[in-house]
C-alpha atoms as a PDB file:
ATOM      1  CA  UNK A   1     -36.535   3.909  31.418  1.00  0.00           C
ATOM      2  CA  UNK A   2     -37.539   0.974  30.394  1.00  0.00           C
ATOM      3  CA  UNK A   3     -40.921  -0.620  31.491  1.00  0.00           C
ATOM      4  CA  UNK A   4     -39.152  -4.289  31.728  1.00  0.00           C
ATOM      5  CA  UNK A   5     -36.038  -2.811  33.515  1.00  0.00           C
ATOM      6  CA  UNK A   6     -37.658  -0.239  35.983  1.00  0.00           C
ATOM      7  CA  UNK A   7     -39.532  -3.303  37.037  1.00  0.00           C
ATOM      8  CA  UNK A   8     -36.091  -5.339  37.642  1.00  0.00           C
ATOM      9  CA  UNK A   9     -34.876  -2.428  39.054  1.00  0.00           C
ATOM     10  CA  UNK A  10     -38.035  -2.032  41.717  1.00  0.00           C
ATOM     11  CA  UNK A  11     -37.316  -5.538  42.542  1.00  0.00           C
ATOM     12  CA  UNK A  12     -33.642  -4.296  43.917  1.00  0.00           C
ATOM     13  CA  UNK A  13     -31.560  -5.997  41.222  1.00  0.00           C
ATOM     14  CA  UNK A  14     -29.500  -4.735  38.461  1.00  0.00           C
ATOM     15  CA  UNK A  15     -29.477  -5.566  34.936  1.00  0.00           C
ATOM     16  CA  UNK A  16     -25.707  -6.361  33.203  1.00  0.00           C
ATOM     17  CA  UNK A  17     -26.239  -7.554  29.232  1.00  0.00           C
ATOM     18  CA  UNK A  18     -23.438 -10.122  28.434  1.00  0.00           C
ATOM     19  CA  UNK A  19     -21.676 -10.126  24.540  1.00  0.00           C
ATOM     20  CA  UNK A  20     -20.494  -8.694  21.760  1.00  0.00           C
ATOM     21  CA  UNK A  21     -23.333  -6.393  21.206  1.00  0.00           C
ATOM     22  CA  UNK A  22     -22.077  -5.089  24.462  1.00  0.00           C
ATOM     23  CA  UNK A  23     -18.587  -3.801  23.037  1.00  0.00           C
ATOM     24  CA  UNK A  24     -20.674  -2.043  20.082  1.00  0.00           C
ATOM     25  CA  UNK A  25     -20.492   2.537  20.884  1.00  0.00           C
ATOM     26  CA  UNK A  26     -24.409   2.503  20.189  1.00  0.00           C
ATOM     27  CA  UNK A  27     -25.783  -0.441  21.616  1.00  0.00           C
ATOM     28  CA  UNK A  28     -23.511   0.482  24.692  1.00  0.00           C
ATOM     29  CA  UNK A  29     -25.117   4.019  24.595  1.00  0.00           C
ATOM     30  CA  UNK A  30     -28.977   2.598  24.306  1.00  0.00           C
ATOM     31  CA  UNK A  31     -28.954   0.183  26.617  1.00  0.00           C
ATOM     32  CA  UNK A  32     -27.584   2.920  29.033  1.00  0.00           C
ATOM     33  CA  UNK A  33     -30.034   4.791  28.167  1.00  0.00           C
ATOM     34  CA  UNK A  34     -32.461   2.221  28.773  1.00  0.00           C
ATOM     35  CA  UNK A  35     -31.369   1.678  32.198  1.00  0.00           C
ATOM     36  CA  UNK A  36     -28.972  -1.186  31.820  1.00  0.00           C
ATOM     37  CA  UNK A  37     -26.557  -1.480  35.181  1.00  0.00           C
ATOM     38  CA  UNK A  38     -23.345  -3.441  33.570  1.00  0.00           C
ATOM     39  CA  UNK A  39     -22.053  -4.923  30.782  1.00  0.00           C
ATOM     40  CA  UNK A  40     -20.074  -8.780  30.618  1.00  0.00           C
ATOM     41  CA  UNK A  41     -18.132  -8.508  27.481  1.00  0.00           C
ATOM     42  CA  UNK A  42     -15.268  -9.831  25.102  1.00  0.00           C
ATOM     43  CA  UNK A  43     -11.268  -8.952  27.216  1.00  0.00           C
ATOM     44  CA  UNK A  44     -10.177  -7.102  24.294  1.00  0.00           C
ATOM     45  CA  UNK A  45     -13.719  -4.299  24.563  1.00  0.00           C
ATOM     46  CA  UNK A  46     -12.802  -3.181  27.842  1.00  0.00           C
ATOM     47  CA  UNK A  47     -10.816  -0.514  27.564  1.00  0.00           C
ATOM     48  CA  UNK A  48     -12.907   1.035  24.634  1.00  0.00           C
ATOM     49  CA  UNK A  49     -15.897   0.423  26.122  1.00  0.00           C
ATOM     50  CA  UNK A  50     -14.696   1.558  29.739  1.00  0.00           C
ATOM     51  CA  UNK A  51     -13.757   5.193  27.823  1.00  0.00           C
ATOM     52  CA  UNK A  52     -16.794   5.042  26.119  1.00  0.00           C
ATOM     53  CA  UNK A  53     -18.845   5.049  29.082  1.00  0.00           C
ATOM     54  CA  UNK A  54     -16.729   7.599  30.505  1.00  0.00           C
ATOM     55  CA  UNK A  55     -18.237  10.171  27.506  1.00  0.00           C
ATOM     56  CA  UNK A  56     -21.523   9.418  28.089  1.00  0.00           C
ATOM     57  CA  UNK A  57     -24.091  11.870  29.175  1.00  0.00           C
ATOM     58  CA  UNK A  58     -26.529   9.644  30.868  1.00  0.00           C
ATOM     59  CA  UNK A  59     -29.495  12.624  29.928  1.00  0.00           C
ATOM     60  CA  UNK A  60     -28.731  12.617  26.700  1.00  0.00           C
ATOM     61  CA  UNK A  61     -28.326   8.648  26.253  1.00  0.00           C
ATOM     62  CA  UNK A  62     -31.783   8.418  28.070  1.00  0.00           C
ATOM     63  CA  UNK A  63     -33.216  10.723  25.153  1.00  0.00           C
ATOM     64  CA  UNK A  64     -31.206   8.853  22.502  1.00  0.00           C
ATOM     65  CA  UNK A  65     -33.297   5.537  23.873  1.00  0.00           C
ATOM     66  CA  UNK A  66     -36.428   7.652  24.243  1.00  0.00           C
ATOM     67  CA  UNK A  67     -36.528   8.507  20.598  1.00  0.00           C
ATOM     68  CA  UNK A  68     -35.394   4.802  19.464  1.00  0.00           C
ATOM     69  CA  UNK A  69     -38.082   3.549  20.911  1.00  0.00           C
ATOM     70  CA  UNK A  70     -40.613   5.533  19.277  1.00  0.00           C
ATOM     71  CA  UNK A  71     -39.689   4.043  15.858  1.00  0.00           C
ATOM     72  CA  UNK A  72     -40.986   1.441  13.737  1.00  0.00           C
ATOM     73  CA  UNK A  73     -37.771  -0.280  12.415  1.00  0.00           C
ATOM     74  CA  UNK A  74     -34.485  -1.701  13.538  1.00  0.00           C
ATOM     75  CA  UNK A  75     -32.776   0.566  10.424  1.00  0.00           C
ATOM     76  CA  UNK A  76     -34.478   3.521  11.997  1.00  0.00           C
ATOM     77  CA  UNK A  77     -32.792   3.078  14.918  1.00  0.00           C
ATOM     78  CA  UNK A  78     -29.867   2.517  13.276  1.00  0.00           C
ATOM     79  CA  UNK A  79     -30.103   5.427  11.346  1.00  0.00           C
ATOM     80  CA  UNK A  80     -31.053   7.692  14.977  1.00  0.00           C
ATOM     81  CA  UNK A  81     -27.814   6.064  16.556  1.00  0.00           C
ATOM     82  CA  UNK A  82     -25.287   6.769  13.839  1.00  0.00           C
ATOM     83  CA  UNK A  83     -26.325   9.709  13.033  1.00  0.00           C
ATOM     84  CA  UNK A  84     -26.180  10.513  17.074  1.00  0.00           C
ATOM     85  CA  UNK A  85     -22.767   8.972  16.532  1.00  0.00           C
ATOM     86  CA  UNK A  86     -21.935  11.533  13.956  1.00  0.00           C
ATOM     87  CA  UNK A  87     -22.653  14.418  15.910  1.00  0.00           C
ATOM     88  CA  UNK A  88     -20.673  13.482  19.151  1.00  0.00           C
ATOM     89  CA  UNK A  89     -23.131  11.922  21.632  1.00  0.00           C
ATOM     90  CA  UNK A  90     -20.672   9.490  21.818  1.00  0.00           C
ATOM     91  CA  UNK A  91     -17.084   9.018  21.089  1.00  0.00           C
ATOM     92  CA  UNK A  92     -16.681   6.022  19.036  1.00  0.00           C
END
């Protein structure tokens, strides 16, 4: 988990992330990974992103968002998440 989150978290409150960024399948699957709590996002993402979340192994999100954070670049990241993508973690 995340070191900013886990503190939130210790605190008793939960941590929701609000927009579009929200609706996106690997954003969705990092930030669960990271510990996020909720999502606030665009009417028309709900559905997808409600079965989306559905899918989701939160072990292997949590490993996903273990191994992003070990690298040096936002296209490495991208890079780890579509190619996670590509081989199922998630259903996008």
């Amino acid at each position: 988990m995340n070191d900013a989150i886990g503190v939130v978290h210790r605190e008793g409150k939960q941590i929701d992330v609000c927009g579009e960024a929200a609706g996106r399948p690997g954003v969705v699957a990092l930030l669960l990974g990271l510990g996020v709590d909720g999502f606030c996002l665009p009417a028309e993402s709900i559905a997808k992103t409600k079965r989306l979340i559905r899918t989701l192994s939160i072990p292997e999100v949590q490993e996903l968002a273990s191994q992003a954070l070990q690298l040096a670049s936002a296209s490495e990241v991208e890079a780890l998440v579509e190619g996670a993508l590509a081989h199922n973690l998630v259903d996008s």
